[in-house]
C-alpha atoms as a PDB file:
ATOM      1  CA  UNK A   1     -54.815  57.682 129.648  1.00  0.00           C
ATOM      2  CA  UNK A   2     -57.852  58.335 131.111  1.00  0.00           C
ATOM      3  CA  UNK A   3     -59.366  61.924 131.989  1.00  0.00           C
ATOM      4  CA  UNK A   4     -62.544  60.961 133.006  1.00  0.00           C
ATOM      5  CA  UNK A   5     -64.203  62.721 135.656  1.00  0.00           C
ATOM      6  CA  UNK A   6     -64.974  66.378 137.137  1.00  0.00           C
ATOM      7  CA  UNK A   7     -62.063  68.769 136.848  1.00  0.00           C
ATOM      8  CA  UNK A   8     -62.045  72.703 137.451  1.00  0.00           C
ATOM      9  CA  UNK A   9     -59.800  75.403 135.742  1.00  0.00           C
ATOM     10  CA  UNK A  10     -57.975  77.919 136.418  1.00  0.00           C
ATOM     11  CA  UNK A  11     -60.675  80.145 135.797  1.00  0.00           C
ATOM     12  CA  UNK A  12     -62.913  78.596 138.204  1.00  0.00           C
ATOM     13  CA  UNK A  13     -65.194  76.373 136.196  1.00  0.00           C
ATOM     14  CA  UNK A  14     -66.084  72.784 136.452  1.00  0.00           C
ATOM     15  CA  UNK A  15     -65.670  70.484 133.494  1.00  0.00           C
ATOM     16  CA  UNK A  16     -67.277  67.122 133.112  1.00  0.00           C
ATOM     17  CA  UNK A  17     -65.470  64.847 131.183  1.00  0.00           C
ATOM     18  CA  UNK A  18     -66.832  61.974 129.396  1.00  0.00           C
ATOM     19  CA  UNK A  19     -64.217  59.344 128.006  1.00  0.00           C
ATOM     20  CA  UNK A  20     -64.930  55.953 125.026  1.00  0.00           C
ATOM     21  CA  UNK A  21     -61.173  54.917 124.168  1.00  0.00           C
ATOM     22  CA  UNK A  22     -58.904  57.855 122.854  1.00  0.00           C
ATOM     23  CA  UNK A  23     -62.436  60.194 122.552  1.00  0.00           C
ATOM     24  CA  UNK A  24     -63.581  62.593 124.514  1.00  0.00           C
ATOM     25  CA  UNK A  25     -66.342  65.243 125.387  1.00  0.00           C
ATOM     26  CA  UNK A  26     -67.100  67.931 128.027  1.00  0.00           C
ATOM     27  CA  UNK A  27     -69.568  70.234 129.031  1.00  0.00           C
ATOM     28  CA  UNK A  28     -70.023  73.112 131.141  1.00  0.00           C
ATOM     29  CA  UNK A  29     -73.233  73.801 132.238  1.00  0.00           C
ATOM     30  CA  UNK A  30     -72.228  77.103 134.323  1.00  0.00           C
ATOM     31  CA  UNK A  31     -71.111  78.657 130.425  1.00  0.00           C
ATOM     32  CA  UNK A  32     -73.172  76.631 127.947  1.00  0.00           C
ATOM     33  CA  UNK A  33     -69.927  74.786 126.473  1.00  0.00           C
ATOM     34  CA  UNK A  34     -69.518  72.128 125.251  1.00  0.00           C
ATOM     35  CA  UNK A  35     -66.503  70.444 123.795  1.00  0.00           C
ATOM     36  CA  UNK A  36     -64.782  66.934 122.403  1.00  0.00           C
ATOM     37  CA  UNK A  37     -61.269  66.175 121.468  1.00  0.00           C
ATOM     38  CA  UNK A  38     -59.115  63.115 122.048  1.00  0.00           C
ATOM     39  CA  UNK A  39     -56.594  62.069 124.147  1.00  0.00           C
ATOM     40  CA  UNK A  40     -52.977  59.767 123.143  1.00  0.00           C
ATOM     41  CA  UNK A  41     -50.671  59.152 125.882  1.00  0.00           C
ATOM     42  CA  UNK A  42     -49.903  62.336 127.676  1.00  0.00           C
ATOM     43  CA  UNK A  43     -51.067  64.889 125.172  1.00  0.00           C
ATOM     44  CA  UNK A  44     -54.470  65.778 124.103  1.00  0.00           C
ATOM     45  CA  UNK A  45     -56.342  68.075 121.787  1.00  0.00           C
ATOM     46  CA  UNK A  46     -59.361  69.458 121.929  1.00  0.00           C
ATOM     47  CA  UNK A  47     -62.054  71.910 120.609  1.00  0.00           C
ATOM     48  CA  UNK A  48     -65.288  73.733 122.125  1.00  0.00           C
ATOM     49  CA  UNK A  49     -68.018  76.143 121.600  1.00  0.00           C
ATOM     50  CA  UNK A  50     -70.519  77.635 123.936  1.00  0.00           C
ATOM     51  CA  UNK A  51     -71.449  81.259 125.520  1.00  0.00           C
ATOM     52  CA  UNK A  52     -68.129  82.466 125.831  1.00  0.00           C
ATOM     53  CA  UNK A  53     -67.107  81.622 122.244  1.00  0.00           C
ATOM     54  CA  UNK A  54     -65.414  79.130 120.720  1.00  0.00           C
ATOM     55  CA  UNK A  55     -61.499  77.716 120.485  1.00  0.00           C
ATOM     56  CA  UNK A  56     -59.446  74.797 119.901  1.00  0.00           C
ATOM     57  CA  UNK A  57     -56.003  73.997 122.407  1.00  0.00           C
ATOM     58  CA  UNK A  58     -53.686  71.009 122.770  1.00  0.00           C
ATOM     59  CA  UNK A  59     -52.541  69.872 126.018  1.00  0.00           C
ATOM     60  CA  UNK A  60     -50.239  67.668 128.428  1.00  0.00           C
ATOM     61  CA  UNK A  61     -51.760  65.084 130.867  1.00  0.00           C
ATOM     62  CA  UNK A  62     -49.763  65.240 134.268  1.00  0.00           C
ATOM     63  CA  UNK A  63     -50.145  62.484 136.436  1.00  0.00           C
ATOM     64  CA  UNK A  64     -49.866  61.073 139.936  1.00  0.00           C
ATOM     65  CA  UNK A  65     -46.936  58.595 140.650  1.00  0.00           C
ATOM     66  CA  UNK A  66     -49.776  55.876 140.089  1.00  0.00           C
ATOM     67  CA  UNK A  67     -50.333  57.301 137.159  1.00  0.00           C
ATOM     68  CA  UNK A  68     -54.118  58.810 137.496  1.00  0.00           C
ATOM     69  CA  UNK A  69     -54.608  61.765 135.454  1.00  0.00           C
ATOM     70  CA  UNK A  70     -53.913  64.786 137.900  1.00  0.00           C
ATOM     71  CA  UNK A  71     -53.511  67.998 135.971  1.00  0.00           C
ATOM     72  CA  UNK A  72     -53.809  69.198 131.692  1.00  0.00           C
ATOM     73  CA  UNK A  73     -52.054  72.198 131.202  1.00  0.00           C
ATOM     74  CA  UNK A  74     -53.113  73.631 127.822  1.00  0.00           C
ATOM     75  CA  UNK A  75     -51.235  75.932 125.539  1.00  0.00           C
ATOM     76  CA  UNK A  76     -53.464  78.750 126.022  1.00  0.00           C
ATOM     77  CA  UNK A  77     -52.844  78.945 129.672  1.00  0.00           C
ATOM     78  CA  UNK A  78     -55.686  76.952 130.840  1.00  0.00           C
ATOM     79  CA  UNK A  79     -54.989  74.821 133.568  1.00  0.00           C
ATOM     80  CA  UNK A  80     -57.557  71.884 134.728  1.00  0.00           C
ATOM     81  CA  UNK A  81     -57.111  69.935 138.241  1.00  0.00           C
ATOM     82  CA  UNK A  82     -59.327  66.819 138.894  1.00  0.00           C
ATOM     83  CA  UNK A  83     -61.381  67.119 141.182  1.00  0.00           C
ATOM     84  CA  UNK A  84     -61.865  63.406 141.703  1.00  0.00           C
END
């Protein structure tokens, strides 16, 4: 799956996701955060630190019918759309 790419959440920031294989990284300049994590099949996992503190969440991948990554809805209520 890949999740490349800009996304925004729920709370109005914009991720930038960097992908190698099933690893991952983000940052966010807007907060100072910075986070990695990986990513098999559908569900992911993932763990960050910056200005706003620090946390750890594991997700689900939804995807279009051509199966581009659309939407990860976290269990801690975050919600990222991509934005491209």
């Amino acid at each position: 799956m890949d999740i490349s790419g800009s996304w925004r959440n729920n709370r109005g920031f914009n991720f930038r996701i960097s992908q190698h294989g099933s690893q991952f990284t983000w940052e966010v300049p807007d907060i100072a955060e910075r986070g990695s994590g990986t990513v098999n099949s559908r569900n992911v996992t993932a763990s960050w630190v910056g200005r706003m503190g620090s946390g750890s969440a594991r997700g689900t991948v939804e995807t279009a019918p051509d199966g581009r990554a659309t939407t990860i809805r976290w269990d801690n209520g975050g919600v990222f759309q991509k934005q491209n």
